[in-house]
PDB file of N, CA and C in Angstrom:
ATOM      1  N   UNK A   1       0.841  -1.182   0.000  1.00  0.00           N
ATOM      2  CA  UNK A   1       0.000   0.000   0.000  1.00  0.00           C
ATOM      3  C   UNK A   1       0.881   1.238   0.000  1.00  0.00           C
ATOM      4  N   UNK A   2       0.501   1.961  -0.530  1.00  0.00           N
ATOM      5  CA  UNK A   2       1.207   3.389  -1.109  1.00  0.00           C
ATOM      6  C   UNK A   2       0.460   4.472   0.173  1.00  0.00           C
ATOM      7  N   UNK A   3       0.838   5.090   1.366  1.00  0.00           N
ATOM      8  CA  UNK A   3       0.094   6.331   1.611  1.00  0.00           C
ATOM      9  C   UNK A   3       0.511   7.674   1.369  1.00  0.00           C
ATOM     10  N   UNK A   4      -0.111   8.401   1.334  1.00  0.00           N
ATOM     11  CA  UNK A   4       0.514   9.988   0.991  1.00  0.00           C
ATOM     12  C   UNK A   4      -0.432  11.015   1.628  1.00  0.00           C
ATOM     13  N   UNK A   5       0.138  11.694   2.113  1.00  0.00           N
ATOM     14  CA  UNK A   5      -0.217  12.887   3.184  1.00  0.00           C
ATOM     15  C   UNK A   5       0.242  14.111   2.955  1.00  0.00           C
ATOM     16  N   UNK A   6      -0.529  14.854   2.294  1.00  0.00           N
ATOM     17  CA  UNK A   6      -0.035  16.111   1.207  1.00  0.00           C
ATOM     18  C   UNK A   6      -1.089  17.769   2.112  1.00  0.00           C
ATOM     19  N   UNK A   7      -0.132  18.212   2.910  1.00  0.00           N
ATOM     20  CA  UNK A   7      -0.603  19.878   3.298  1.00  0.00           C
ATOM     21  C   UNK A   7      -0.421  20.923   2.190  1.00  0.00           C
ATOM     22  N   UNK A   8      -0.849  21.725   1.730  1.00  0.00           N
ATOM     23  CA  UNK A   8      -0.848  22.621   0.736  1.00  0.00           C
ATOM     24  C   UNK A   8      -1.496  23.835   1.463  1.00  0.00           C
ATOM     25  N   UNK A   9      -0.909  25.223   0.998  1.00  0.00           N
ATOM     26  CA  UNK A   9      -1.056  26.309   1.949  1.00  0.00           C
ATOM     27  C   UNK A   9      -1.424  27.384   0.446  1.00  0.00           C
ATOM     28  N   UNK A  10      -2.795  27.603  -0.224  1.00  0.00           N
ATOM     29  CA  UNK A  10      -3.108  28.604  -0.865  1.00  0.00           C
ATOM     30  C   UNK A  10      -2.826  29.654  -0.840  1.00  0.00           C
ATOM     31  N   UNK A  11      -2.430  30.842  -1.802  1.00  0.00           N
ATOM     32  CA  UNK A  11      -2.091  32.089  -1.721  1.00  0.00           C
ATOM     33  C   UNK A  11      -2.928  32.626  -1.213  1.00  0.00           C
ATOM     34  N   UNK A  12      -4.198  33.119  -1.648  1.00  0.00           N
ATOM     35  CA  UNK A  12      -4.748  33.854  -0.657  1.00  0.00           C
ATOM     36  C   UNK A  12      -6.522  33.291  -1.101  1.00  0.00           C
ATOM     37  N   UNK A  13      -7.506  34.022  -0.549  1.00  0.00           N
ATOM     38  CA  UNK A  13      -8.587  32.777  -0.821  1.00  0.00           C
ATOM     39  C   UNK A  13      -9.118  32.994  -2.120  1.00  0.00           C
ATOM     40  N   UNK A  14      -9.264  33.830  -3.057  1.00  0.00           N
ATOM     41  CA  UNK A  14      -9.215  33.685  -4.321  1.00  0.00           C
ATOM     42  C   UNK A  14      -8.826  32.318  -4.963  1.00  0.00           C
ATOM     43  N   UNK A  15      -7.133  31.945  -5.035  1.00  0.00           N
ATOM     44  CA  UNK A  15      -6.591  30.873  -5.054  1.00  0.00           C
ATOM     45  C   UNK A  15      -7.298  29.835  -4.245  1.00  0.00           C
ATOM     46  N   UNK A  16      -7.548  29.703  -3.363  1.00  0.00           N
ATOM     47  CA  UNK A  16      -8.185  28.533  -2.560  1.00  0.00           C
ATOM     48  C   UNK A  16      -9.551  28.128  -3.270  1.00  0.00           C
ATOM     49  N   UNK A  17     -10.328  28.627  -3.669  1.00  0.00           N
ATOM     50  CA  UNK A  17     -11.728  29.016  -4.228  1.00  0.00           C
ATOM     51  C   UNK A  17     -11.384  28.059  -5.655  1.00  0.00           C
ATOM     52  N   UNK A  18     -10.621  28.595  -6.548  1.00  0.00           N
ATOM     53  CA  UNK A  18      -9.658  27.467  -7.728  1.00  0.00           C
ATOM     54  C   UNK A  18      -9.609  26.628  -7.278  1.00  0.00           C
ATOM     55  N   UNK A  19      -8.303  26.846  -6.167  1.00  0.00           N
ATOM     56  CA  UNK A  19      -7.838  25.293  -6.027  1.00  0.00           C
ATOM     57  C   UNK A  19      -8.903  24.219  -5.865  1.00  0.00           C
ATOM     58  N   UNK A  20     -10.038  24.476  -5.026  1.00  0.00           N
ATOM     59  CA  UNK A  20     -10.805  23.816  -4.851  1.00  0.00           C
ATOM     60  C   UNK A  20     -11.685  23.299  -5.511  1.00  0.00           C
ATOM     61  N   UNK A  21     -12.018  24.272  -6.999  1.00  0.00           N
ATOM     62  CA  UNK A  21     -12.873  23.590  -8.022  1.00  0.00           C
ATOM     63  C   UNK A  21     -11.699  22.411  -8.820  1.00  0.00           C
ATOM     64  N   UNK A  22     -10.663  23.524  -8.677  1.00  0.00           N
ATOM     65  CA  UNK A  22      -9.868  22.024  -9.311  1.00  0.00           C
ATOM     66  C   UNK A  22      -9.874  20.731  -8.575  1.00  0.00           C
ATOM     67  N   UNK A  23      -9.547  20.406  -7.120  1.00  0.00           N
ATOM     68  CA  UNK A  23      -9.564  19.548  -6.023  1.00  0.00           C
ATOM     69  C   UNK A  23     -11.157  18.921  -6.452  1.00  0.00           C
ATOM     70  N   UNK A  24     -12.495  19.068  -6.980  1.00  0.00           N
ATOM     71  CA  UNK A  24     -13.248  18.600  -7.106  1.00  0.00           C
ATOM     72  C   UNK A  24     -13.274  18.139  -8.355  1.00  0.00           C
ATOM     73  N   UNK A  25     -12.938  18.162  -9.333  1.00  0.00           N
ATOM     74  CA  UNK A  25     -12.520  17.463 -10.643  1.00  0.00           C
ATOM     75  C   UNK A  25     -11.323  16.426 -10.189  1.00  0.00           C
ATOM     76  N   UNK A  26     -10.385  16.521  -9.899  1.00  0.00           N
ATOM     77  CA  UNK A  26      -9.500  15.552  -9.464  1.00  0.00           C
ATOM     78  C   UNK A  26     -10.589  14.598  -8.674  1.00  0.00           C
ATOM     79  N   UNK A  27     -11.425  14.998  -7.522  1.00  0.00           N
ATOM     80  CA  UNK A  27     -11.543  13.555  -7.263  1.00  0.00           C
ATOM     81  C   UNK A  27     -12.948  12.981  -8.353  1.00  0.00           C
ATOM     82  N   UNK A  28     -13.722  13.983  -8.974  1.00  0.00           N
ATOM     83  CA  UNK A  28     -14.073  13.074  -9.484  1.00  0.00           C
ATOM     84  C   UNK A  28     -13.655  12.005 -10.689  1.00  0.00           C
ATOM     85  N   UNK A  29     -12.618  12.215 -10.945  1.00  0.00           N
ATOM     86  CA  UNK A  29     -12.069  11.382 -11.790  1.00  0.00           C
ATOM     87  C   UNK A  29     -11.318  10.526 -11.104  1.00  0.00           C
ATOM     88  N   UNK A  30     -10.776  11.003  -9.573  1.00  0.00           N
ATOM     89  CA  UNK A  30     -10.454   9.442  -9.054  1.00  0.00           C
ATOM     90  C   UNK A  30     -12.313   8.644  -8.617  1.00  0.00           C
ATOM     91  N   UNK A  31     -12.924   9.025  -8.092  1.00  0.00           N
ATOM     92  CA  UNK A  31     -14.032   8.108  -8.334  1.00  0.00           C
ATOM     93  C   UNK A  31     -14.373   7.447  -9.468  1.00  0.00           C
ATOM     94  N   UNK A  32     -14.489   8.263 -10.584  1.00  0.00           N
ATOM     95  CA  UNK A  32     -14.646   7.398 -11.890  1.00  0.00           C
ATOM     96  C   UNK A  32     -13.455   6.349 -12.848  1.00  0.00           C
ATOM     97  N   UNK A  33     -12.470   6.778 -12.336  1.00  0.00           N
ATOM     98  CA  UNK A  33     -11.449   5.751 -12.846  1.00  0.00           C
ATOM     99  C   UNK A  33     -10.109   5.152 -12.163  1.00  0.00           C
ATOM    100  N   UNK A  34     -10.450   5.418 -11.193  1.00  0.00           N
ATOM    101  CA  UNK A  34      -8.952   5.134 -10.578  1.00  0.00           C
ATOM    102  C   UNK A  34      -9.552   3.827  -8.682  1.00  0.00           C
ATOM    103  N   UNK A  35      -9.972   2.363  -9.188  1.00  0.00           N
ATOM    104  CA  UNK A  35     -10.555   1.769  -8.290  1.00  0.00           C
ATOM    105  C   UNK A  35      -9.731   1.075  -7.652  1.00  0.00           C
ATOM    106  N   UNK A  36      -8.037   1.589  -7.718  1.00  0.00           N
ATOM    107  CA  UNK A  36      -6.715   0.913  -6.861  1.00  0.00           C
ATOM    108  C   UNK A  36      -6.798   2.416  -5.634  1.00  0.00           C
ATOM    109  N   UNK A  37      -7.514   3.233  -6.090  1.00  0.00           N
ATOM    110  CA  UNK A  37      -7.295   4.496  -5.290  1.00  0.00           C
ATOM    111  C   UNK A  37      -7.991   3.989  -4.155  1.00  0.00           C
ATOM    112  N   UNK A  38      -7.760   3.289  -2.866  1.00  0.00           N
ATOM    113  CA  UNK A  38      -8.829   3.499  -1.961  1.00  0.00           C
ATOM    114  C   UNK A  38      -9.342   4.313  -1.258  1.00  0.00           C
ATOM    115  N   UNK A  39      -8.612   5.575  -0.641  1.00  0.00           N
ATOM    116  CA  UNK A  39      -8.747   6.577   0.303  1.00  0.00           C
ATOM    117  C   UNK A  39      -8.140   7.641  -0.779  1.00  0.00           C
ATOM    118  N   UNK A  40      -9.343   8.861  -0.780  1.00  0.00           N
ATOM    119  CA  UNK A  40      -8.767  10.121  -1.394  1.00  0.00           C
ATOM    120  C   UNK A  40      -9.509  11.214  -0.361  1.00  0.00           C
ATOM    121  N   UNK A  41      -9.300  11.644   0.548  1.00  0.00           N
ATOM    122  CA  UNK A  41      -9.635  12.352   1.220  1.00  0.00           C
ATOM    123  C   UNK A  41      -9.139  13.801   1.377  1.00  0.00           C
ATOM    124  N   UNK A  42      -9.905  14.774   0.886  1.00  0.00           N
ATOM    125  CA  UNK A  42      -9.148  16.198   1.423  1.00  0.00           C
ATOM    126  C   UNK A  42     -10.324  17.069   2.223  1.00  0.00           C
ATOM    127  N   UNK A  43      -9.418  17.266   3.045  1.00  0.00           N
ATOM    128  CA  UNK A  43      -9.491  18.242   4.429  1.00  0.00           C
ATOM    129  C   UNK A  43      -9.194  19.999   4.299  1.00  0.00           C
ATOM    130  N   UNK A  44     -10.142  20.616   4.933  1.00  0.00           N
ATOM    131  CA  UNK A  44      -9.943  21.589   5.616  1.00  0.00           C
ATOM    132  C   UNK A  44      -9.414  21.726   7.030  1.00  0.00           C
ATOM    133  N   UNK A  45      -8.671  22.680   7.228  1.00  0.00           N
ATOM    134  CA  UNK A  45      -7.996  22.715   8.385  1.00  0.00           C
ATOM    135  C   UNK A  45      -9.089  23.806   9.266  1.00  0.00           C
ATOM    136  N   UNK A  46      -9.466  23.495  10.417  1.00  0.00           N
ATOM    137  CA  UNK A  46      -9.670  24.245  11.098  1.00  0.00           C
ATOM    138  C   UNK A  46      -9.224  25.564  11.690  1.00  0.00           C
ATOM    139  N   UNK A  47      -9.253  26.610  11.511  1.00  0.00           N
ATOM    140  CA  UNK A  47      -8.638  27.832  11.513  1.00  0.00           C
ATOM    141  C   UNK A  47      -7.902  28.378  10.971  1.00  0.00           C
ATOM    142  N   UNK A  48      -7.411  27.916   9.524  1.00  0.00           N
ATOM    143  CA  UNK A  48      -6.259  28.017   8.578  1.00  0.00           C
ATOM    144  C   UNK A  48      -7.426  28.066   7.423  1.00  0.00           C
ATOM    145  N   UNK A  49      -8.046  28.994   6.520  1.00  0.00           N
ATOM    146  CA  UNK A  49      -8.938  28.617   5.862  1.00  0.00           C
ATOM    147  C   UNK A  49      -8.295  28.489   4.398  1.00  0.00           C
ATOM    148  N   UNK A  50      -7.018  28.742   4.296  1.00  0.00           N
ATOM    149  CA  UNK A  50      -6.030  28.855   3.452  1.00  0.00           C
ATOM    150  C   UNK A  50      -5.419  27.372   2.951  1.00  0.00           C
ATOM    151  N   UNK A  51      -5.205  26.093   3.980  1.00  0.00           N
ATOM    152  CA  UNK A  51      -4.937  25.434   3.947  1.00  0.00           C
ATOM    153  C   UNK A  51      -5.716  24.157   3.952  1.00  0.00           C
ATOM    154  N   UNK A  52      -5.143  23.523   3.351  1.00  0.00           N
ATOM    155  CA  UNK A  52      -6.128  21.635   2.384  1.00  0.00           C
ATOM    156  C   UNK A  52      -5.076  20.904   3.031  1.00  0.00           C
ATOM    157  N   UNK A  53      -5.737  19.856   3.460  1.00  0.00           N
ATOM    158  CA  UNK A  53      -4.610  18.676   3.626  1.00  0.00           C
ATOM    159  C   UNK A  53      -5.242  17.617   2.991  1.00  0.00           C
ATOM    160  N   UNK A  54      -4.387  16.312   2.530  1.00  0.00           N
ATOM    161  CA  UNK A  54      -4.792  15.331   1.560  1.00  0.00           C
ATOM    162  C   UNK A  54      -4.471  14.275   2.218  1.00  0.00           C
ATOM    163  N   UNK A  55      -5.302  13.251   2.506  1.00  0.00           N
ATOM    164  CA  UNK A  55      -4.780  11.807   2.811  1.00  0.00           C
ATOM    165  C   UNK A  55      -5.396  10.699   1.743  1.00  0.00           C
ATOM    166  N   UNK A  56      -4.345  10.266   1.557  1.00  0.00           N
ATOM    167  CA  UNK A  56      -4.316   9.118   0.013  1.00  0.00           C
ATOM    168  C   UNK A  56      -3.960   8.004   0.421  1.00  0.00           C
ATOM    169  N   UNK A  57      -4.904   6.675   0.018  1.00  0.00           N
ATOM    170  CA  UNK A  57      -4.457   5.361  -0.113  1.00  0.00           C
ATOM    171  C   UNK A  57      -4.145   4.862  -1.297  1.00  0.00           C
ATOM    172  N   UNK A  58      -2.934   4.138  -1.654  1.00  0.00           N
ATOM    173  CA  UNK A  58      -3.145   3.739  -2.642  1.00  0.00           C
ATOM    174  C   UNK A  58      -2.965   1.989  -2.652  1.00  0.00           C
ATOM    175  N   UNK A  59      -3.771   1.247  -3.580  1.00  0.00           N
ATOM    176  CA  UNK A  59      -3.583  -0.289  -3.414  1.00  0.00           C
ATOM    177  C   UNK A  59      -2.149  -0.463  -3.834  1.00  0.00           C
ATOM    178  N   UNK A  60      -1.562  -0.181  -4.313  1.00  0.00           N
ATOM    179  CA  UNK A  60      -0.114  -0.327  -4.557  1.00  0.00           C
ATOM    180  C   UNK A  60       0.186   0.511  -5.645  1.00  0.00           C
ATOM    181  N   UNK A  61       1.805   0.570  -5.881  1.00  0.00           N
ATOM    182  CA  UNK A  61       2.431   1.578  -7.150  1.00  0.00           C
ATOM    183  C   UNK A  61       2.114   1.905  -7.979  1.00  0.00           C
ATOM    184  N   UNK A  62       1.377   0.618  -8.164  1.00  0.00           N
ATOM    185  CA  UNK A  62       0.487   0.502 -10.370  1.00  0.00           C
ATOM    186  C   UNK A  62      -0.709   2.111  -9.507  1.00  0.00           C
ATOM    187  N   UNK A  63      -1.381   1.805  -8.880  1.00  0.00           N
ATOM    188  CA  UNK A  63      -2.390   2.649  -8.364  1.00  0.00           C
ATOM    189  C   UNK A  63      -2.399   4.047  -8.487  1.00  0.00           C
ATOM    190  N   UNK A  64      -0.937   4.272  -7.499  1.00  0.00           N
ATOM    191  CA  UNK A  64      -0.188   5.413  -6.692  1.00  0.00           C
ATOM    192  C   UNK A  64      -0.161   6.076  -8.697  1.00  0.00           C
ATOM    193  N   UNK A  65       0.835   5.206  -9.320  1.00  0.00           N
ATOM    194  CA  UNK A  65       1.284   5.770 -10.494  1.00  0.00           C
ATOM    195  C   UNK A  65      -0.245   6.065 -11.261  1.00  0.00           C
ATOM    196  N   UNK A  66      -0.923   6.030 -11.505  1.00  0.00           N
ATOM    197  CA  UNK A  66      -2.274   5.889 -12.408  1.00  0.00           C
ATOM    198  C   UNK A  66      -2.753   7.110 -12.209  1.00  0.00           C
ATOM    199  N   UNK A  67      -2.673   7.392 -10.539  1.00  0.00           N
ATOM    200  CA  UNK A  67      -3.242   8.627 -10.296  1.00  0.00           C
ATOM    201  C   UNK A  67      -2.752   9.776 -10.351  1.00  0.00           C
ATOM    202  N   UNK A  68      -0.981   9.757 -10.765  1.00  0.00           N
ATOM    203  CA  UNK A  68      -0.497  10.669 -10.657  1.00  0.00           C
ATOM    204  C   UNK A  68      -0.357  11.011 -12.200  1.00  0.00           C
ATOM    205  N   UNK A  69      -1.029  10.073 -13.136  1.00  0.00           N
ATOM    206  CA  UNK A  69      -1.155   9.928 -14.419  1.00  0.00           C
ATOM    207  C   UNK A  69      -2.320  11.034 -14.759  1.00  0.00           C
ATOM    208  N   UNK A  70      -3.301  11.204 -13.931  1.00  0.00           N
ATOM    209  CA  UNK A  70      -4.542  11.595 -14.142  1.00  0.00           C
ATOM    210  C   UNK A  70      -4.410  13.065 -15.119  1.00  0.00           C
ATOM    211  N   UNK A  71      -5.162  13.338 -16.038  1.00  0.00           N
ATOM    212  CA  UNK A  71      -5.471  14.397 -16.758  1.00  0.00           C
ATOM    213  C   UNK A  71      -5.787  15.683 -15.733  1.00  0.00           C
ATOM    214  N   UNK A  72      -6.894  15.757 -14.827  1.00  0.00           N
ATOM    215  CA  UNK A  72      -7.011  16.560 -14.113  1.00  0.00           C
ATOM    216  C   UNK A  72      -6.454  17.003 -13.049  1.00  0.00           C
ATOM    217  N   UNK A  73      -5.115  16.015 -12.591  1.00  0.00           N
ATOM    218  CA  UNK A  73      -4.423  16.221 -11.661  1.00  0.00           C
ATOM    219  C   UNK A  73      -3.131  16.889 -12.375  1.00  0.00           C
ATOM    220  N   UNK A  74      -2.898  16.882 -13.457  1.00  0.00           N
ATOM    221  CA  UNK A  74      -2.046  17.400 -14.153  1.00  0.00           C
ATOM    222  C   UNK A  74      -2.227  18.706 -14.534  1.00  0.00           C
ATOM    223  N   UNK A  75      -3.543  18.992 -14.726  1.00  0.00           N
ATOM    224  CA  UNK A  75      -4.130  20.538 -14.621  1.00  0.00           C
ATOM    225  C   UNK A  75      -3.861  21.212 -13.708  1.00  0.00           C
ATOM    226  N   UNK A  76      -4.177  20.360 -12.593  1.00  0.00           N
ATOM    227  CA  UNK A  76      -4.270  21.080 -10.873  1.00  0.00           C
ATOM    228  C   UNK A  76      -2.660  21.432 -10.596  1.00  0.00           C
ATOM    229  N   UNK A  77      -1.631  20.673 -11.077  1.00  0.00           N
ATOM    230  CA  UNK A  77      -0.236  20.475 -10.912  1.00  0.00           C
ATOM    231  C   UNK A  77       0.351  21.857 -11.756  1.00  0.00           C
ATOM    232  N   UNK A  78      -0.300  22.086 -13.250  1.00  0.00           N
ATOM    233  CA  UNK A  78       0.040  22.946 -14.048  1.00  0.00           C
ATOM    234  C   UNK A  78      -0.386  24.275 -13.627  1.00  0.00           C
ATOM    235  N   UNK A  79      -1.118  24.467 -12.435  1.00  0.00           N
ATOM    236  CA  UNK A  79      -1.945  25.711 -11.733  1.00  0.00           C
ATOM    237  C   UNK A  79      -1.155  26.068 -10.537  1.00  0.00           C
ATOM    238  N   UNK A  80      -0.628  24.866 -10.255  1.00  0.00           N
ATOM    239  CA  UNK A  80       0.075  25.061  -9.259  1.00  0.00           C
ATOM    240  C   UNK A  80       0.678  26.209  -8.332  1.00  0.00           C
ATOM    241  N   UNK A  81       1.539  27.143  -9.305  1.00  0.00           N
ATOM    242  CA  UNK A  81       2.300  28.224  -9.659  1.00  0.00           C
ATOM    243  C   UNK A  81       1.585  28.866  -8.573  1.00  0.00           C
ATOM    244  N   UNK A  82       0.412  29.683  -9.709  1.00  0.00           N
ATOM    245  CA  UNK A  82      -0.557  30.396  -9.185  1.00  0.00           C
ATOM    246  C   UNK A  82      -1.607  30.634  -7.824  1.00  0.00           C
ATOM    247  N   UNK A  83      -1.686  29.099  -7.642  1.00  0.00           N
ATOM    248  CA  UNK A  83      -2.362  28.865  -6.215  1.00  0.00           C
ATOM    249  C   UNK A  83      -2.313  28.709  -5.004  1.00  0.00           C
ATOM    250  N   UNK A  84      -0.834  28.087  -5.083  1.00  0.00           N
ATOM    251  CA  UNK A  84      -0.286  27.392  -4.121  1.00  0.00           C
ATOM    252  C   UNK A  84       0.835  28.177  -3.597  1.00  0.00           C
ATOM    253  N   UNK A  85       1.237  28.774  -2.507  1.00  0.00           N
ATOM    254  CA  UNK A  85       1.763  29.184  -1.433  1.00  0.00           C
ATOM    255  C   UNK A  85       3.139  28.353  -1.136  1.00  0.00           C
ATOM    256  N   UNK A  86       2.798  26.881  -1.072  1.00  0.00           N
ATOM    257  CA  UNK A  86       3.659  26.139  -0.511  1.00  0.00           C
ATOM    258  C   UNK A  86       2.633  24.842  -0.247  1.00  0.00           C
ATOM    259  N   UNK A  87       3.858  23.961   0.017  1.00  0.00           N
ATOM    260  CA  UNK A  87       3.184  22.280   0.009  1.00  0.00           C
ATOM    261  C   UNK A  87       3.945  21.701   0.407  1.00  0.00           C
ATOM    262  N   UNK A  88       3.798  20.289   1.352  1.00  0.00           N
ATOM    263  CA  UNK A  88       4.472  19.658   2.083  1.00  0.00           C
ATOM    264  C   UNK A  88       3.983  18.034   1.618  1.00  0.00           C
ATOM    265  N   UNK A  89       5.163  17.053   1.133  1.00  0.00           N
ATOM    266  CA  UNK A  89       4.379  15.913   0.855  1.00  0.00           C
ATOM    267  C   UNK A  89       4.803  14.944   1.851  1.00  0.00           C
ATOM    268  N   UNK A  90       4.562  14.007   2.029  1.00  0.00           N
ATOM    269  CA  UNK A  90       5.061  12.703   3.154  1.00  0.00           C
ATOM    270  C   UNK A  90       4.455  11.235   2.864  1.00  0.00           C
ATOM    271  N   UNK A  91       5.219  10.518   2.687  1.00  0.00           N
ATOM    272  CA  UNK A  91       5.147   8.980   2.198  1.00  0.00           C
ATOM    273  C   UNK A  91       4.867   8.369   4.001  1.00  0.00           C
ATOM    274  N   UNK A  92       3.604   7.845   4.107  1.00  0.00           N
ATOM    275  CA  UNK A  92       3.947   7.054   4.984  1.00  0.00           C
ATOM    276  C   UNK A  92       3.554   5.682   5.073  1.00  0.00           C
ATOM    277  N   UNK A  93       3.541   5.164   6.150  1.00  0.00           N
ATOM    278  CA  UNK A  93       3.977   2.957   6.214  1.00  0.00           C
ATOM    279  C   UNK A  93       2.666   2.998   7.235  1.00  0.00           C
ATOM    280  N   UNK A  94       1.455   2.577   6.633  1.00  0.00           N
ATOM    281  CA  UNK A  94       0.684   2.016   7.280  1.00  0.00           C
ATOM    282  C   UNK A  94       0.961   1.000   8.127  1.00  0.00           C
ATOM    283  N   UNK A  95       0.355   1.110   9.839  1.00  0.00           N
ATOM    284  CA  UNK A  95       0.754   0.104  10.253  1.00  0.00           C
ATOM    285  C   UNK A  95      -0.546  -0.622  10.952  1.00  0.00           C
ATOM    286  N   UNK A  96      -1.663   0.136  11.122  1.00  0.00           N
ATOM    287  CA  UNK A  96      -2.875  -0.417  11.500  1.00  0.00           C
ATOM    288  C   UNK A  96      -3.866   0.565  10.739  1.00  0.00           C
ATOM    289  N   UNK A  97      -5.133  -0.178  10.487  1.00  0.00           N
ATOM    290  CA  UNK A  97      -5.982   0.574  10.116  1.00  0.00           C
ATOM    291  C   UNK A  97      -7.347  -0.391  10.310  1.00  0.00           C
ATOM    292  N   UNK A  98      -8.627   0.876  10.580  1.00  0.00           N
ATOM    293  CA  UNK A  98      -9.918  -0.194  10.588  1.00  0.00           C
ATOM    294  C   UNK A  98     -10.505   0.835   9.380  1.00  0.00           C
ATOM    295  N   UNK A  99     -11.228   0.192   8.760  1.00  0.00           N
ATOM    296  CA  UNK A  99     -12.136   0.189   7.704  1.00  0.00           C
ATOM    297  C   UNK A  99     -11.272   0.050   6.378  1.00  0.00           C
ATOM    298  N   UNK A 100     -10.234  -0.374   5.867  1.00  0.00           N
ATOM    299  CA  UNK A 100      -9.763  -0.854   4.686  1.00  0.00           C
ATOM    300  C   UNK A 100     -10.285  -2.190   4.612  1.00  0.00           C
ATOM    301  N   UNK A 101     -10.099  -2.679   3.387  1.00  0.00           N
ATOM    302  CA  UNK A 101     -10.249  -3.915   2.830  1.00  0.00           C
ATOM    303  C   UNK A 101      -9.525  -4.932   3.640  1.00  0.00           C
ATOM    304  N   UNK A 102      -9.540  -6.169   3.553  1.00  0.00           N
ATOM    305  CA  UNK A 102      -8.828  -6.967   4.828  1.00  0.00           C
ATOM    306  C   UNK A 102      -7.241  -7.622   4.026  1.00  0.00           C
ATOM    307  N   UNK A 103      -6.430  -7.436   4.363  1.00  0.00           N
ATOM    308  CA  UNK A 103      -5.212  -7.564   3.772  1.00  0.00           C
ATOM    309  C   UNK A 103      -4.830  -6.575   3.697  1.00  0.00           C
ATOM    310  N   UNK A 104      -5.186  -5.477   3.931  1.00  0.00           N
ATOM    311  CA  UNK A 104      -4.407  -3.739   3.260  1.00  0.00           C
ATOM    312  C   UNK A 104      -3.457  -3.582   4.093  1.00  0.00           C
ATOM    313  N   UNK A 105      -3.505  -3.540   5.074  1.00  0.00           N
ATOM    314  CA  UNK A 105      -2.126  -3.170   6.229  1.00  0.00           C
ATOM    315  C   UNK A 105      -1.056  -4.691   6.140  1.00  0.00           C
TER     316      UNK A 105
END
């Protein structure tokens, strides 16, 4: 399993307002095509209205890679510039989890 834990800090909320229509095209295209994706979750931060955080499962590499393949995530990536403030990514090692599929951890 692939996880990824991605903070992103918008320029100002203009940018956030984008980012976020983009952030809603990305996942719907991980809902519609990407079924190694198990967990695509993005967050608002409580008192930071500037800032998204992302938590990603992926069933493995083929997965991880597919999604980073995505057309609309490549948009969101190519906007980047403009929206984004700053971003922090982090690979991490699942070591327990309840509600995945049974074998995932």
């Amino acid at each position: 399993m692939i996880v990824t834990l991605l903070r992103v800090d918008c320029r100002d909320d203009a940018a956030a307002d984008e980012f976020d229509k983009l952030t809603a095209r990305v996942f719907q295209q991980v809902t519609r095509h990407e079924p190694g994706t198990l967990v695509f979750a993005n967050h608002m931060v409580a008192g930071q209205p500037l800032t998204r955080v992302f938590y990603e499962i992926y069933r493995d590499q083929e997965a991880a890679n597919l999604h980073s393949r995505g057309e609309t995530l490549k948009q969101l990536l190519a906007s980047q510039d403009a929206l984004v403030a700053g971003f922090h990514i982090d690979q991490l090692t699942l070591e327990l989890a309840k509600g995945l599929p049974p074998g995932a951890t």
